[in-house]
N, C-alpha and C. Protein backbone atom coordinates (compact mmCIF):
# COMPACT_ATOMS: atom_id res chain seq x y z
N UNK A 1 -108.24 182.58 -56.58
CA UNK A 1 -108.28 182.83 -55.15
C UNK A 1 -107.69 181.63 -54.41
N UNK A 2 -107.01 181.97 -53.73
CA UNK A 2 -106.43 180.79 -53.14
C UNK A 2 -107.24 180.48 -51.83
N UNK A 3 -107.22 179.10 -51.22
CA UNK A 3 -108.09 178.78 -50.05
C UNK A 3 -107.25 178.86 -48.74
N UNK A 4 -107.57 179.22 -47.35
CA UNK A 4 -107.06 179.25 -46.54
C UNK A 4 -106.79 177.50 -46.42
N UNK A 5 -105.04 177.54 -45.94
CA UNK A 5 -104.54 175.78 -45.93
C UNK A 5 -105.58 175.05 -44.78
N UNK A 6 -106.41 175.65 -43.82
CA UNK A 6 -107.54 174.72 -43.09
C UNK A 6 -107.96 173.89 -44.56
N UNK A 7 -108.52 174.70 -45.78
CA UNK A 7 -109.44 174.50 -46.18
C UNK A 7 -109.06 173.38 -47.39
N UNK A 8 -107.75 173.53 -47.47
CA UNK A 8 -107.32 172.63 -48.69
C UNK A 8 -107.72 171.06 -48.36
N UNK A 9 -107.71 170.55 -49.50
CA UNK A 9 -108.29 169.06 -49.78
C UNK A 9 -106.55 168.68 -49.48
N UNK A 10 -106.50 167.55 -48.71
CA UNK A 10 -104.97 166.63 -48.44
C UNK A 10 -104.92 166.14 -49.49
N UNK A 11 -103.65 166.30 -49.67
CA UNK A 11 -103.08 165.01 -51.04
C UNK A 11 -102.06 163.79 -50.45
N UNK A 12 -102.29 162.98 -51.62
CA UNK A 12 -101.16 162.19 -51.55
C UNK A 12 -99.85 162.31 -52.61
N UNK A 13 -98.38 162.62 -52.34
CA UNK A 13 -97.41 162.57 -53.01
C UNK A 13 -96.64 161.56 -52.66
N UNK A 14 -96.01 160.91 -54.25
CA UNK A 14 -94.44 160.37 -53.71
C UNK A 14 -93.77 161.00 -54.84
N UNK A 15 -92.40 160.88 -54.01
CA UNK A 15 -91.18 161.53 -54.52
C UNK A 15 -90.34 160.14 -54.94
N UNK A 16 -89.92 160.18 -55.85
CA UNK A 16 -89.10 159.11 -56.13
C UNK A 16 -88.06 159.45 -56.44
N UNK A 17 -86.64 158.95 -56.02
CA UNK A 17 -85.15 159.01 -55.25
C UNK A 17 -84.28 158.69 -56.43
N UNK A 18 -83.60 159.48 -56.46
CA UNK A 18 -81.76 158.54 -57.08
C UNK A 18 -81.30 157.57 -55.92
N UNK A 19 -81.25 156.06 -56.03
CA UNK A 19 -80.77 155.72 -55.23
C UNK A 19 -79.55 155.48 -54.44
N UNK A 20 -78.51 155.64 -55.43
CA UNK A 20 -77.59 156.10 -55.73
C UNK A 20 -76.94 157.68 -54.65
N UNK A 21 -77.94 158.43 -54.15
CA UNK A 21 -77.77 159.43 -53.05
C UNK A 21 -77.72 159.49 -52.06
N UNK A 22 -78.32 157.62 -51.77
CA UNK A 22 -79.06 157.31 -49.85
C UNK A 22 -79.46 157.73 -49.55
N UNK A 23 -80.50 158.48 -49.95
CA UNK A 23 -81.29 159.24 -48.85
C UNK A 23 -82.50 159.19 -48.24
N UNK A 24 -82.95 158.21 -48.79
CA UNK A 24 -84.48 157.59 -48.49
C UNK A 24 -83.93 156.90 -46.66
N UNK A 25 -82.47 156.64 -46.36
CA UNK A 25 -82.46 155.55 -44.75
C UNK A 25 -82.07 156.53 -44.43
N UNK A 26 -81.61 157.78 -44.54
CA UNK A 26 -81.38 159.15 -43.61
C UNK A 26 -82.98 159.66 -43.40
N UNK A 27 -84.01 159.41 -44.34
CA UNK A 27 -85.12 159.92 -43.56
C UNK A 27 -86.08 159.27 -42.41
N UNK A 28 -85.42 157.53 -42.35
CA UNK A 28 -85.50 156.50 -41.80
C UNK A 28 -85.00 156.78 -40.28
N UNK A 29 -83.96 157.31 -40.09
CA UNK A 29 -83.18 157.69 -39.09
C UNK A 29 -82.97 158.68 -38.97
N UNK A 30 -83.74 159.46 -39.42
CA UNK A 30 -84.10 161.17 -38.58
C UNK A 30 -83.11 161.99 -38.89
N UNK A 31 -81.96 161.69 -40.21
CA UNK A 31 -80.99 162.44 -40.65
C UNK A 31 -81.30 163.73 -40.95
N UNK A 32 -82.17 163.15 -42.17
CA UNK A 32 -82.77 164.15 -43.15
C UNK A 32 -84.21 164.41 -42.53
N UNK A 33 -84.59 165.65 -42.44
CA UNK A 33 -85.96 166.17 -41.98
C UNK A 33 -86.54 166.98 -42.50
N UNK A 34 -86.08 167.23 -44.39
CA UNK A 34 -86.69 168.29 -45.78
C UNK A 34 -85.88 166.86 -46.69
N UNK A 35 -87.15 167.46 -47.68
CA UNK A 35 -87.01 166.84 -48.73
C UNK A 35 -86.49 168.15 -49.91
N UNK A 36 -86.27 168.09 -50.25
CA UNK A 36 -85.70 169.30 -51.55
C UNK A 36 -86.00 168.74 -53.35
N UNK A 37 -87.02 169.38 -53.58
CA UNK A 37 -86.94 169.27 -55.02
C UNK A 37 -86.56 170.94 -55.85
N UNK A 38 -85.95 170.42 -56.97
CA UNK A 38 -84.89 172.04 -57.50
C UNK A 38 -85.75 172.31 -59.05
N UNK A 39 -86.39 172.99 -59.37
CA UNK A 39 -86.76 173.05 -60.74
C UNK A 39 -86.53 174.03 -61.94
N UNK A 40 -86.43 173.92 -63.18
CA UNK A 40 -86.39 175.23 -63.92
C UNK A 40 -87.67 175.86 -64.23
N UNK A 41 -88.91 175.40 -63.76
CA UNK A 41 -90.49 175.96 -64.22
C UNK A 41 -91.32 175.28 -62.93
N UNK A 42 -92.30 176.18 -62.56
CA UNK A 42 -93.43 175.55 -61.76
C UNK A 42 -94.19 174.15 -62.30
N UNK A 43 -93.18 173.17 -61.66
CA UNK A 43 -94.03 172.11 -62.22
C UNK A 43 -94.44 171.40 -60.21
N UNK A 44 -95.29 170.47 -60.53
CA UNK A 44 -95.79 169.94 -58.71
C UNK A 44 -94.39 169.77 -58.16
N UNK A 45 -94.33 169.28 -57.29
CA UNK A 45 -95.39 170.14 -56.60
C UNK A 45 -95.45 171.49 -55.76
N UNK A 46 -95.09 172.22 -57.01
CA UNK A 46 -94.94 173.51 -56.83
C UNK A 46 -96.55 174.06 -56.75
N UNK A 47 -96.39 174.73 -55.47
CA UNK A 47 -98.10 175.42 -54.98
C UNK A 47 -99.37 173.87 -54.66
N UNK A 48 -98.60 172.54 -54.74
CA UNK A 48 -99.64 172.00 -54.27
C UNK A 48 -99.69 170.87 -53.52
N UNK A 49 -98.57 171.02 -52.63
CA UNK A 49 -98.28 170.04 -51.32
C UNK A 49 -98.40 171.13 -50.84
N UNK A 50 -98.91 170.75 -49.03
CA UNK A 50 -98.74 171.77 -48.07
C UNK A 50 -99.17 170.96 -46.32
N UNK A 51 -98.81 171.23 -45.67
CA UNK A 51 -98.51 170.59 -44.15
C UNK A 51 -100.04 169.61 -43.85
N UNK A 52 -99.59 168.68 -43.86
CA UNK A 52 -101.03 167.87 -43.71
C UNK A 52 -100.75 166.93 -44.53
N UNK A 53 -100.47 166.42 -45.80
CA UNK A 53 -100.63 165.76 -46.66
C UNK A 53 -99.61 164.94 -46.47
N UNK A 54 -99.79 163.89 -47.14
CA UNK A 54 -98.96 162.08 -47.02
C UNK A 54 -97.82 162.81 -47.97
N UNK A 55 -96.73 161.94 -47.59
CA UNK A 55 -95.89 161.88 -48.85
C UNK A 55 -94.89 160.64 -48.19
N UNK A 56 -95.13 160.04 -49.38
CA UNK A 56 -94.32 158.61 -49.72
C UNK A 56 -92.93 158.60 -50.70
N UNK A 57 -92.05 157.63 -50.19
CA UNK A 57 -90.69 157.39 -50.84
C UNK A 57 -90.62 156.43 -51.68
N UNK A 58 -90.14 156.45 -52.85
CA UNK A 58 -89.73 155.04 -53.57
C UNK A 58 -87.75 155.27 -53.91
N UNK A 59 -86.81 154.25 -54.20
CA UNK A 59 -86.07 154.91 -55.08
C UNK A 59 -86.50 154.41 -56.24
N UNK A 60 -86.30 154.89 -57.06
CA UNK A 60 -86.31 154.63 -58.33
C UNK A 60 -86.16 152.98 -58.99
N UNK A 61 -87.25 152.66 -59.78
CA UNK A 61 -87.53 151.15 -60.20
C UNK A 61 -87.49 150.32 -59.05
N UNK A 62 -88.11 150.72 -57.49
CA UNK A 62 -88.41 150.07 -56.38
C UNK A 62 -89.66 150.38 -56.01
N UNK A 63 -90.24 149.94 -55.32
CA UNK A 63 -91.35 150.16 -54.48
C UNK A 63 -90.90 151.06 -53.66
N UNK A 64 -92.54 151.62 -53.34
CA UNK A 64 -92.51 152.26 -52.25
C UNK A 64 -92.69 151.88 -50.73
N UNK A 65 -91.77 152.62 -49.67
CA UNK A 65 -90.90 151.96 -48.79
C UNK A 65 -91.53 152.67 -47.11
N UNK A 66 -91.68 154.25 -47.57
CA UNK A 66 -91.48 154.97 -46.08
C UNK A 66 -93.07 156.01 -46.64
N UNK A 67 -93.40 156.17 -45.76
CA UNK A 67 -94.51 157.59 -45.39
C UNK A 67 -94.37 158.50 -44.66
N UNK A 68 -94.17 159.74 -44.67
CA UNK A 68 -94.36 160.55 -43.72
C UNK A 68 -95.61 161.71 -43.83
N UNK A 69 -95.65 162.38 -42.91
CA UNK A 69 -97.06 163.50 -43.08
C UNK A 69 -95.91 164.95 -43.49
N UNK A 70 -96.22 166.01 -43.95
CA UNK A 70 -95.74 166.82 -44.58
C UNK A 70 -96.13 167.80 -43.21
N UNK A 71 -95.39 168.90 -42.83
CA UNK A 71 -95.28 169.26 -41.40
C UNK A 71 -95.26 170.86 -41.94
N UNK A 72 -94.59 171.16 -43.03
CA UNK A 72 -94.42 172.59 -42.84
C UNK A 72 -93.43 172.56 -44.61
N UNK A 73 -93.58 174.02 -45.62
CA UNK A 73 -93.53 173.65 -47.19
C UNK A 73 -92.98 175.19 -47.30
N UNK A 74 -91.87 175.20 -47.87
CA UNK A 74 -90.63 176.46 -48.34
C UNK A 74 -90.73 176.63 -49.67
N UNK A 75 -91.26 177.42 -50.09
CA UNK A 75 -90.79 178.01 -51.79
C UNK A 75 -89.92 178.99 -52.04
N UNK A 76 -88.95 178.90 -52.73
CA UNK A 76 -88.32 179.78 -53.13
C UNK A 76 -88.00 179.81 -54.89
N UNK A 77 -87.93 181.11 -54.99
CA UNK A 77 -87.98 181.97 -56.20
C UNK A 77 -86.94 182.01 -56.39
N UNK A 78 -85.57 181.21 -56.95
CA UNK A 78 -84.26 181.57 -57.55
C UNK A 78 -83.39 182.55 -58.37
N UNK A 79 -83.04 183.54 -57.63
CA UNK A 79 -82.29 184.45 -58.44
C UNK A 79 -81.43 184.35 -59.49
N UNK A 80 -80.60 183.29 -58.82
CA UNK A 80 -79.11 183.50 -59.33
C UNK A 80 -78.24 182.14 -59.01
N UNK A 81 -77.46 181.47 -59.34
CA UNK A 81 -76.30 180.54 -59.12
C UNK A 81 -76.13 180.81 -57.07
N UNK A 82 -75.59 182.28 -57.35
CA UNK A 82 -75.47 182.24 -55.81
C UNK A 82 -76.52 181.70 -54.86
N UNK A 83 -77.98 182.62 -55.33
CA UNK A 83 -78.95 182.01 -54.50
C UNK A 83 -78.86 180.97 -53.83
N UNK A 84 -78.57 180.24 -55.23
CA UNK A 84 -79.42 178.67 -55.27
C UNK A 84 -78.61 178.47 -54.20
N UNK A 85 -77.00 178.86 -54.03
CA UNK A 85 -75.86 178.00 -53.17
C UNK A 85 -76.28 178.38 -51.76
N UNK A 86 -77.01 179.77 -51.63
CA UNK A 86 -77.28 180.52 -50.34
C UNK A 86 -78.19 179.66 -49.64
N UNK A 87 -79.67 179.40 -50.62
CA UNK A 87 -80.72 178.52 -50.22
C UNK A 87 -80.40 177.03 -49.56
N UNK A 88 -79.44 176.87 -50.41
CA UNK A 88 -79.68 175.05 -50.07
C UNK A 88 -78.47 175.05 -48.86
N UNK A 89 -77.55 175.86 -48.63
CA UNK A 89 -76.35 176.11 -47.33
C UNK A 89 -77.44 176.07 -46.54
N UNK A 90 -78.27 177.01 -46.25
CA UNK A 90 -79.28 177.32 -44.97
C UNK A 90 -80.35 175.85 -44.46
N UNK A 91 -80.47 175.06 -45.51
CA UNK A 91 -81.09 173.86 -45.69
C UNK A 91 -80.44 172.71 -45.38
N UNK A 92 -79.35 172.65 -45.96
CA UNK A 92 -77.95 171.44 -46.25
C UNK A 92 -78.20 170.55 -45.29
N UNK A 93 -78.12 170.67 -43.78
CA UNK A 93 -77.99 169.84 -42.76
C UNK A 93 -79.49 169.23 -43.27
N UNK A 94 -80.66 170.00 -42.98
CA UNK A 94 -81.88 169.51 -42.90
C UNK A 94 -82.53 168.22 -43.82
N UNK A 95 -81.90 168.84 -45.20
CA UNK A 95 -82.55 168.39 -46.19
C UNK A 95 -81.21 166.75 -47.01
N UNK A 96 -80.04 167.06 -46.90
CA UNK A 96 -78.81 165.89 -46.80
C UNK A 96 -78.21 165.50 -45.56
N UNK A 97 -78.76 165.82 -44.62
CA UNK A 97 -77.94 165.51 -43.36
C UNK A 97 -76.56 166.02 -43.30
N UNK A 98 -76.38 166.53 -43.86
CA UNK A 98 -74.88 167.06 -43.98
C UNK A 98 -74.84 168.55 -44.10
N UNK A 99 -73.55 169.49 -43.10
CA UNK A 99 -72.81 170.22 -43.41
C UNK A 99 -72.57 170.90 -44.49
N UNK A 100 -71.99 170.22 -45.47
CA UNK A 100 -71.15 170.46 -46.94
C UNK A 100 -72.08 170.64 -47.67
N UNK A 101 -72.05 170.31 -49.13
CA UNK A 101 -73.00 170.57 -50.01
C UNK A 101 -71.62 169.54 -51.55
N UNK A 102 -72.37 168.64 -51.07
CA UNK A 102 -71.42 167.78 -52.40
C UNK A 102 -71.40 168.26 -53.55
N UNK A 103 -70.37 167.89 -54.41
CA UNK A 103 -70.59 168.66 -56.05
C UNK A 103 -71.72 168.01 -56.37
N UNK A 104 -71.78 166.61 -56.61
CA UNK A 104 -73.00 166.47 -57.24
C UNK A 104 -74.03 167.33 -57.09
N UNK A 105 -74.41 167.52 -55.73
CA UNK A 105 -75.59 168.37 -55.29
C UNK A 105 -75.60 169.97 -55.87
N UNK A 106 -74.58 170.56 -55.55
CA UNK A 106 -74.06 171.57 -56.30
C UNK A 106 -73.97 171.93 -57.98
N UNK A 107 -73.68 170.51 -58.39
CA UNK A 107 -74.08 170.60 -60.10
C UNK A 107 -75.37 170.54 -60.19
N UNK A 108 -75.67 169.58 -59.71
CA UNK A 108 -77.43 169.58 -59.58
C UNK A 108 -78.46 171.22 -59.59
N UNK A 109 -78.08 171.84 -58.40
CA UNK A 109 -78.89 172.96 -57.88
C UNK A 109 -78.69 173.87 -58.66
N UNK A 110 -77.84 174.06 -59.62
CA UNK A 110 -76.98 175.58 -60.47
C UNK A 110 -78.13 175.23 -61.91
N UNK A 111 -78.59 176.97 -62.12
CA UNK A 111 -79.48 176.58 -62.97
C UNK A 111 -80.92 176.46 -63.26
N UNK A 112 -80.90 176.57 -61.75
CA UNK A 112 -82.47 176.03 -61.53
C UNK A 112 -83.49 177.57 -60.89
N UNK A 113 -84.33 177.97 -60.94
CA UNK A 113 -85.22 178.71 -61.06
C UNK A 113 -86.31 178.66 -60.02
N UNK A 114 -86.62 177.77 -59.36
CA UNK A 114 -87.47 177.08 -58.06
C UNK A 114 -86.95 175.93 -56.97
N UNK A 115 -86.75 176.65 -55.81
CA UNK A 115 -87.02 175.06 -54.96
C UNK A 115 -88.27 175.03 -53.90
N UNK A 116 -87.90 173.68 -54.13
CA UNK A 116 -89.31 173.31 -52.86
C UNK A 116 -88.50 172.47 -51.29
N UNK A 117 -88.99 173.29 -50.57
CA UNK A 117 -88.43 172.12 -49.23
C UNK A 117 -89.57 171.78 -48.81
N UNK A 118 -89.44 170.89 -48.64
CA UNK A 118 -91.04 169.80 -47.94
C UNK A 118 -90.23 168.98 -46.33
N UNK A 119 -90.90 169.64 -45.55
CA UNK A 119 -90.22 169.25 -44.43
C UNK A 119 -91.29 168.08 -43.73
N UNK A 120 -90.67 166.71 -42.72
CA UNK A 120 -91.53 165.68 -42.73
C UNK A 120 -91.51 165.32 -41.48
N UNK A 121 -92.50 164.90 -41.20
CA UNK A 121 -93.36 164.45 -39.61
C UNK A 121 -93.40 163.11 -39.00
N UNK A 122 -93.65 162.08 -39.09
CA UNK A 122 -94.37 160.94 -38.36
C UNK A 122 -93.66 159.77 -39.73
N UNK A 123 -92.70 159.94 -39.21
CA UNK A 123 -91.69 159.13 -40.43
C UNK A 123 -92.31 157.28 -40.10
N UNK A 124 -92.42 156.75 -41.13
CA UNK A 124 -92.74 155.40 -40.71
C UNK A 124 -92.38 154.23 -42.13
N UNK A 125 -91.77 153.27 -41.61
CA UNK A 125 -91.64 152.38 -43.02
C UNK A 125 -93.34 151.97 -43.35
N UNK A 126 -93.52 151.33 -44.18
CA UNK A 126 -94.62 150.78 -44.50
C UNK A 126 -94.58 150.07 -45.61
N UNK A 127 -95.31 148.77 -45.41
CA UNK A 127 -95.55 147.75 -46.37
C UNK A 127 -94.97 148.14 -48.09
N UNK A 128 -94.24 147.60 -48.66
CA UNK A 128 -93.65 147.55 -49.95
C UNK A 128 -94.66 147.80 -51.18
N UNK A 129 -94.90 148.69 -51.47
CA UNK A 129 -96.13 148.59 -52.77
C UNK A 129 -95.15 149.18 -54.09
N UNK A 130 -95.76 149.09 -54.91
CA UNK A 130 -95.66 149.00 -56.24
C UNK A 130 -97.15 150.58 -56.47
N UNK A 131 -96.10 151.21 -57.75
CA UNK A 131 -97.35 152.59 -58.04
C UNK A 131 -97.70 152.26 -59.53
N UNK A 132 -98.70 152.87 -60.27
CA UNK A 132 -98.71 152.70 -61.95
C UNK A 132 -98.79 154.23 -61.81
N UNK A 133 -97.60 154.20 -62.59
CA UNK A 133 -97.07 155.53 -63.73
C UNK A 133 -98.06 156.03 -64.46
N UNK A 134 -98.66 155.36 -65.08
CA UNK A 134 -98.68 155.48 -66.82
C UNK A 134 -99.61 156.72 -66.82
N UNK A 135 -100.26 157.59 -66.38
CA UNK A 135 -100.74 159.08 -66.35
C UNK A 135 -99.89 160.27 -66.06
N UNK A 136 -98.47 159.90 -65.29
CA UNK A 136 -97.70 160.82 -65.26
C UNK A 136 -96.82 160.89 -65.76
N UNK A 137 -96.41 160.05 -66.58
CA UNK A 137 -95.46 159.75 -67.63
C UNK A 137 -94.29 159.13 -66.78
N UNK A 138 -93.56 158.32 -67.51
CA UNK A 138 -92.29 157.01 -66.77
C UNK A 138 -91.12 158.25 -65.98
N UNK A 139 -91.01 159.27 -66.63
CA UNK A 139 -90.08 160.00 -66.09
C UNK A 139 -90.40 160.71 -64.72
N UNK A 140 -91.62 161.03 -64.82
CA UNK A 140 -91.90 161.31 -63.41
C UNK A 140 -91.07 161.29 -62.32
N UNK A 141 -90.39 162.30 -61.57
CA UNK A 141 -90.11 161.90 -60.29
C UNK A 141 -90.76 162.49 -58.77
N UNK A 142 -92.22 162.91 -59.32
CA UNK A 142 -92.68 163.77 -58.06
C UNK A 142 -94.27 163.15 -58.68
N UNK A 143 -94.66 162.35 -57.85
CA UNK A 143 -96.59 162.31 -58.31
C UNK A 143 -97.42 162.74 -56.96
N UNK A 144 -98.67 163.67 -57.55
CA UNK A 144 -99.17 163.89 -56.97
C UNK A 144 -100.45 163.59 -56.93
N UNK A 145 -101.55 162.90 -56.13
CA UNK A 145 -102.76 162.31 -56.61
C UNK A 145 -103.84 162.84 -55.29
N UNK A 146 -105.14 162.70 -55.54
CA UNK A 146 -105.41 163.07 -54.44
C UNK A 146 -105.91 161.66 -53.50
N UNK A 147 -105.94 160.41 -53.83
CA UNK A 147 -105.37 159.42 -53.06
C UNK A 147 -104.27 158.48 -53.37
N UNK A 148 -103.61 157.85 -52.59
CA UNK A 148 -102.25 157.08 -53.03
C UNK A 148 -103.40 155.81 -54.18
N UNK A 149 -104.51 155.18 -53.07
CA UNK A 149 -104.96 154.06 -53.23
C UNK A 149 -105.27 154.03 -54.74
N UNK A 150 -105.35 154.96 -55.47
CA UNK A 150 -105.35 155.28 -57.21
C UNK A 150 -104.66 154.85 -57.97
N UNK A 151 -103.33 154.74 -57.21
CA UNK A 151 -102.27 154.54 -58.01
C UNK A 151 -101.95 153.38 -57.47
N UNK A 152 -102.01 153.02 -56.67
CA UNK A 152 -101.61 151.53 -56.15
C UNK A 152 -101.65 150.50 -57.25
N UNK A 153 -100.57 150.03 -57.36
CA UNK A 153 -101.03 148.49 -58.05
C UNK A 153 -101.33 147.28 -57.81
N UNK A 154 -102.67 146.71 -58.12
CA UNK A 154 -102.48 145.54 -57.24
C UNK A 154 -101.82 144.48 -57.69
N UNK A 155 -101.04 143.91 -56.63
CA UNK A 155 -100.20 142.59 -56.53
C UNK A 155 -101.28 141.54 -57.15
């Protein structure tokens, strides 16, 4: 049974970045206003982010940098190659700040079976922290906890 979203417990997520994409200072500067994760299986946070909840940025082998509150959460069920190109066109500006849809992004999205748009609120840098992995495994690029302060490491 699922709970009415009043009723859900808030989480805390971070998403951690290719840095290599820039896209962590487009959400800095109000470029980007969705986050987009693309998957081949329901993995998180598929069905368990939803409008209310923290979500934090790192890129990759950095600390984490920015917070925002999660505002409003898109699932989609992937048909087909086309889909995927249909879905993320309708998104593109929101979620890359951009128009186009780069190949990379395009090699990326083909293939994939789920996306998530996580759209974001009350954008704010915040103090540099450091997370411990070691329960979600090093590859991780999406954690979800139900407080950040869990994972925090202390300095």
């Amino acid at each position: 049974m699922k709970l009415p979203l009043r009723d859900l417990p808030k989480r805390d997520h971070v998403a951690i970045m290719k840095k290599s994409w820039g896209l962590i200072p487009k959400i800095l500067d109000g470029t980007r206003i969705a986050e987009s994760r693309w998957y081949k299986s329901k993995i998180t946070p598929w069905d368990r982010i939803h409008p209310g909840d923290n979500l934090y940025f790192k890129n990759s082998g950095e600390p984490v940098t920015v917070k925002t509150r999660v505002s409003k959460v898109l699932q989609y069920e992937i048909k087909n190659n086309d889909h995927a190109l249909e879905v993320m066109k309708k998104h593109a500006k929101k979620d890359l700040g951009l128009e186009a849809i780069p190949r990379e992004i395009k090699n990326y999205i083909l293939n994939k079976n789920y996306a998530i748009f996580v759209f974001l609120d009350s954008v704010e840098k915040v103090k540099p922290f450091t997370i411990d992995k070691t329960s979600f495994g090093t590859m991780a690029a999406w954690i979800t906890t139900d407080d950040i302060n869990k994972i925090k490491r202390r300095e």
